[in-house]
Each structure stands twice: as structure tokens, then as C-alpha cells.
N, C-alpha and C. Protein backbone atom coordinates (compact mmCIF):
# COMPACT_ATOMS: atom_id res chain seq x y z
N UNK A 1 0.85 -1.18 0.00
CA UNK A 1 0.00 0.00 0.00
C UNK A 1 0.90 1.24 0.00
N UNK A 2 0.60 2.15 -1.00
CA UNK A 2 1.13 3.29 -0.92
C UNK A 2 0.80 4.02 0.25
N UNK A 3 2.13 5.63 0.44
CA UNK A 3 1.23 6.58 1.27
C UNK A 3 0.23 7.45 0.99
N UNK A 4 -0.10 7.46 -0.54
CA UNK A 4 -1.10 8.53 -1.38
C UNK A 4 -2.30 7.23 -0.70
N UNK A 5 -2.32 6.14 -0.90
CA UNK A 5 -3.59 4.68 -0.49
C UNK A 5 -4.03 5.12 0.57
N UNK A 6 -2.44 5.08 1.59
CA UNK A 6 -3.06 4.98 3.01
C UNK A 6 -3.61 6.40 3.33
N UNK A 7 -3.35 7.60 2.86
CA UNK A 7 -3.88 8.97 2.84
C UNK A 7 -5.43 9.20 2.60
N UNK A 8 -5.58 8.66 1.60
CA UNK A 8 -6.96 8.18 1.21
C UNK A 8 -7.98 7.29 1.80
N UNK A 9 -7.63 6.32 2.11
CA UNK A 9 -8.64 5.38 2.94
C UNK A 9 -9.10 6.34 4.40
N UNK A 10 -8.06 7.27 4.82
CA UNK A 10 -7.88 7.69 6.15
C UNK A 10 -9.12 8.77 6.19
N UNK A 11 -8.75 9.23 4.72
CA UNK A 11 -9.72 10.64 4.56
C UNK A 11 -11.07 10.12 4.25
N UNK A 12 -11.34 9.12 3.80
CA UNK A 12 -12.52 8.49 3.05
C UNK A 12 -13.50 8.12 4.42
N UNK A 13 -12.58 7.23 5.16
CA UNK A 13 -13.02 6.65 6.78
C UNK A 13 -13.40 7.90 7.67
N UNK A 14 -12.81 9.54 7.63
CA UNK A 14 -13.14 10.03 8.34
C UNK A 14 -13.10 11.17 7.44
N UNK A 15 -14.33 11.25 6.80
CA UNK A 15 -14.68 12.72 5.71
C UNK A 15 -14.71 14.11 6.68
N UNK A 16 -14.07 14.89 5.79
CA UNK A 16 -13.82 16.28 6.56
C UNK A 16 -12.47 16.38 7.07
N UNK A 17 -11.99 15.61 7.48
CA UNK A 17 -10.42 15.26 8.48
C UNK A 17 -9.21 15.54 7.05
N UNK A 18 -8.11 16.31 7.35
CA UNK A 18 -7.07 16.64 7.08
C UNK A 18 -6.17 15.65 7.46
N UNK A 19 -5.60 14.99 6.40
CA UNK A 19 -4.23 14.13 6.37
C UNK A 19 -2.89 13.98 5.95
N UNK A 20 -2.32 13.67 7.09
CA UNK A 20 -0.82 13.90 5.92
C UNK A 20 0.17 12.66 6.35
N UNK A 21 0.66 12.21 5.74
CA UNK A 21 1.29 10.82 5.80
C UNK A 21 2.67 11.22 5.31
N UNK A 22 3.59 10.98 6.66
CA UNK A 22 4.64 10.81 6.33
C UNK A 22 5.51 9.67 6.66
N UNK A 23 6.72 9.59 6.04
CA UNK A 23 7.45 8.62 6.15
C UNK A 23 8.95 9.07 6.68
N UNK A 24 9.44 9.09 7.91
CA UNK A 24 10.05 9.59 8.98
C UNK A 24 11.63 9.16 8.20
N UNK A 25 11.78 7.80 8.88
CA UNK A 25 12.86 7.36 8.00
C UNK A 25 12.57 6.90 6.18
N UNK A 26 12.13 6.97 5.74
CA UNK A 26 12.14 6.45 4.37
C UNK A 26 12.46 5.44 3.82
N UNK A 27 11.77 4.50 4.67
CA UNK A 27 11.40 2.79 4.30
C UNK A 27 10.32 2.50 3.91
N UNK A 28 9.61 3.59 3.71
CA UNK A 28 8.04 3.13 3.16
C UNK A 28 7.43 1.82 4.22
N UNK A 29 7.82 1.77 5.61
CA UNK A 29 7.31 0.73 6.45
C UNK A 29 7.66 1.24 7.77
N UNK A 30 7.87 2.28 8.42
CA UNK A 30 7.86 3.20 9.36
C UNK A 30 6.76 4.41 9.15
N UNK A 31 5.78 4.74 9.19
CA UNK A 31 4.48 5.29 8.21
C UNK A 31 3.98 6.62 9.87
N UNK A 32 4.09 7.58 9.77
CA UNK A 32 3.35 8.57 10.71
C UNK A 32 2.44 9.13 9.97
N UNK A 33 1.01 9.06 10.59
CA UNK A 33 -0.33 9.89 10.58
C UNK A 33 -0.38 10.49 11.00
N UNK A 34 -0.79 11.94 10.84
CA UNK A 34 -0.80 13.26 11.13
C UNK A 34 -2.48 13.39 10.65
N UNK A 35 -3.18 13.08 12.09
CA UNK A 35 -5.04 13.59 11.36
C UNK A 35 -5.42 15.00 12.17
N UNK A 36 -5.99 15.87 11.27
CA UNK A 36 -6.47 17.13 12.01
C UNK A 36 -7.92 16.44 11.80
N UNK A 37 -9.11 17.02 12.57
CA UNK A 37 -10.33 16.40 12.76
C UNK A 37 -11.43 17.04 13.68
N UNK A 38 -12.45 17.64 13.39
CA UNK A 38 -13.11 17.73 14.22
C UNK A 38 -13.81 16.74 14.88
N UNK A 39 -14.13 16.26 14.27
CA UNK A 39 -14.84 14.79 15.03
C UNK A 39 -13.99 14.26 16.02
N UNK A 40 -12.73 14.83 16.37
CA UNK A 40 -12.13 14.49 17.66
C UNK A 40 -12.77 14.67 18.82
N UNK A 41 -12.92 15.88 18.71
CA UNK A 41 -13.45 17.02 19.59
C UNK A 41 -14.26 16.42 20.80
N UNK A 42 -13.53 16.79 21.97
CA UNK A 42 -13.97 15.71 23.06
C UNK A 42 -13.79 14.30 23.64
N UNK A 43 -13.45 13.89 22.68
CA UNK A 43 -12.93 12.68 22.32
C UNK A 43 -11.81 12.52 23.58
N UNK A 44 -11.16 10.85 23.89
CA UNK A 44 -9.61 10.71 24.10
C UNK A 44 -9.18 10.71 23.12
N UNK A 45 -7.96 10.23 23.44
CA UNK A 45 -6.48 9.88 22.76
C UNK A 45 -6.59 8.82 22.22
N UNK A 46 -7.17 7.86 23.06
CA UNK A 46 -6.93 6.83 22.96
C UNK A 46 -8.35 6.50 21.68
N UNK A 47 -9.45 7.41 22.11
CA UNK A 47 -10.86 6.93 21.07
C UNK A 47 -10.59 7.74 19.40
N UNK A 48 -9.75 9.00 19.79
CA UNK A 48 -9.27 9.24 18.56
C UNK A 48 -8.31 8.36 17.85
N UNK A 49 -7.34 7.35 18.40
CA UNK A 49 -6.82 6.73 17.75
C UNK A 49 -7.44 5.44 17.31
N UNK A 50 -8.46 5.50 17.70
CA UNK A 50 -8.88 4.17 17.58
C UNK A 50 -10.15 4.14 16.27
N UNK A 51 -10.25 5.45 15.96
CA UNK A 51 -11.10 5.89 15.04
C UNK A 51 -10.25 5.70 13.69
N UNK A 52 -8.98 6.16 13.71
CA UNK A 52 -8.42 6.31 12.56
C UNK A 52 -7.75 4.75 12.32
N UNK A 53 -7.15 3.88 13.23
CA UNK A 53 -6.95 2.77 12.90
C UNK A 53 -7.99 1.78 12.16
N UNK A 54 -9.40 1.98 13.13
CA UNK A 54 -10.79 1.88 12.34
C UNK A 54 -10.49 2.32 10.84
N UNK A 55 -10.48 2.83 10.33
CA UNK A 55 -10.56 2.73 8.62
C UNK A 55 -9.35 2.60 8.10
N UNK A 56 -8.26 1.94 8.89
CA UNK A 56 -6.83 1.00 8.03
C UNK A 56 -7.18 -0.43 9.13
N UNK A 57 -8.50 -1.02 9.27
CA UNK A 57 -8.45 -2.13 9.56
C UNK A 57 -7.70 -3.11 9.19
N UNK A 58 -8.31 -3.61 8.05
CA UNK A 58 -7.48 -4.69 7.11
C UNK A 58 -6.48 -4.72 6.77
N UNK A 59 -6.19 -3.00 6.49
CA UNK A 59 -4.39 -2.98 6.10
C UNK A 59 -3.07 -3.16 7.45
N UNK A 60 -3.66 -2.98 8.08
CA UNK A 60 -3.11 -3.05 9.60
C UNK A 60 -2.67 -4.50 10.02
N UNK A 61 -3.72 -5.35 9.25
CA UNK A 61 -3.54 -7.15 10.00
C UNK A 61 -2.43 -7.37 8.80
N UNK A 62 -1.94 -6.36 7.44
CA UNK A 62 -1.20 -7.33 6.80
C UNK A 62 -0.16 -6.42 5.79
N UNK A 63 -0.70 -5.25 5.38
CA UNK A 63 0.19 -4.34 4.73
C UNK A 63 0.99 -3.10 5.38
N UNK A 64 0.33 -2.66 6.37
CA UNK A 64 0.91 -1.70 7.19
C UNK A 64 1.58 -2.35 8.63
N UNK A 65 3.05 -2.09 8.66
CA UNK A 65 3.64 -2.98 9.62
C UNK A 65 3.72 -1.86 10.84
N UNK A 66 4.25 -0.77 10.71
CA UNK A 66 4.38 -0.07 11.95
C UNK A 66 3.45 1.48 11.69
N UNK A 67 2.38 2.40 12.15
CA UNK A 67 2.09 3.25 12.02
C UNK A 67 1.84 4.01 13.45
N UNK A 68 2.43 5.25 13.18
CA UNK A 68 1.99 6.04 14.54
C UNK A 68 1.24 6.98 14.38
N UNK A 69 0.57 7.81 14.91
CA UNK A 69 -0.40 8.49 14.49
C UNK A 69 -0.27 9.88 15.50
N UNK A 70 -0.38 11.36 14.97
CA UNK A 70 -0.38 11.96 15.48
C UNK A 70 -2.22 12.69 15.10
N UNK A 71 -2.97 13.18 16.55
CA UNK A 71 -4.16 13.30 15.82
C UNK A 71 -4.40 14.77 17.02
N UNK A 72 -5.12 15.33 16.15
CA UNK A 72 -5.16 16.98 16.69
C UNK A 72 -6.89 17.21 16.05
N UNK A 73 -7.63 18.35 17.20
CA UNK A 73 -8.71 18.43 17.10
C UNK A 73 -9.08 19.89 16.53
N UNK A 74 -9.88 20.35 15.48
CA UNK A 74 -9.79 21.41 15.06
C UNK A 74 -10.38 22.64 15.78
């Protein structure tokens, strides 16, 4: 899976939300999420992250090996 893929599924899973996918070291398998979002709003940490892993389900059990996620509320 690309990072333009995983950018997309992220934005698709949570319409309205700002994404940016980077790749820290540049292995294309070290992967940071950067979601801006209102639908945070109120939210934890822990339920915001659990929202955005929610729509890289599948890719998570087999194409995406390590992702961290940074997630900020608008």
C-alpha cells in the first residue's frame, strides 16, 4: 500500500479530516499519521486513535507494519 492509499482510505473513513502521511525514515514501512479532525473534539487519545486505525483495519492485520499516528482536534 502506498502513502497517497493509506492517505486516502484515512480521509474516506473520516470525511472532513485533514491528512498527511509521512514517512520519517524512508522505508516506506515506518508510516506517521498526522489527522487534524473535528470529530475528535472531546474525544480521548486513545478513542481518537482508535477511530483512525478503524478505517486502516485490514491494512493493519497485513500491509501496514508499523504506524503512529499523530491526531489533533480542530
Amino acid at each position: 500500500m502506498t502513502l497517497p492509499e493509506i492517505q486516502k482510505k484515512i480521509e474516506a473513513g473520516l470525511p472532513g479530516c485533514k491528512v498527511e502521511i509521512l514517512d520519517p525514515y524512508r522505508d516506506g514501512v515506518h508510516i506517521k499519521a498526522v489527522v487534524t479532525c473535528s470529530a475528535f473534539a472531546g474525544k480521548s487519545l486513545i478513542e481518537q486513535h482508535r477511530m483512525v486505525y478503524a478505517t486502516l483495519k485490514d491494512e493493519l492485520k497485513e500491509e501496514i507494519h508499523a504506524l503512529a499516528l499523530e491526531t489533533r482536534s480542530e
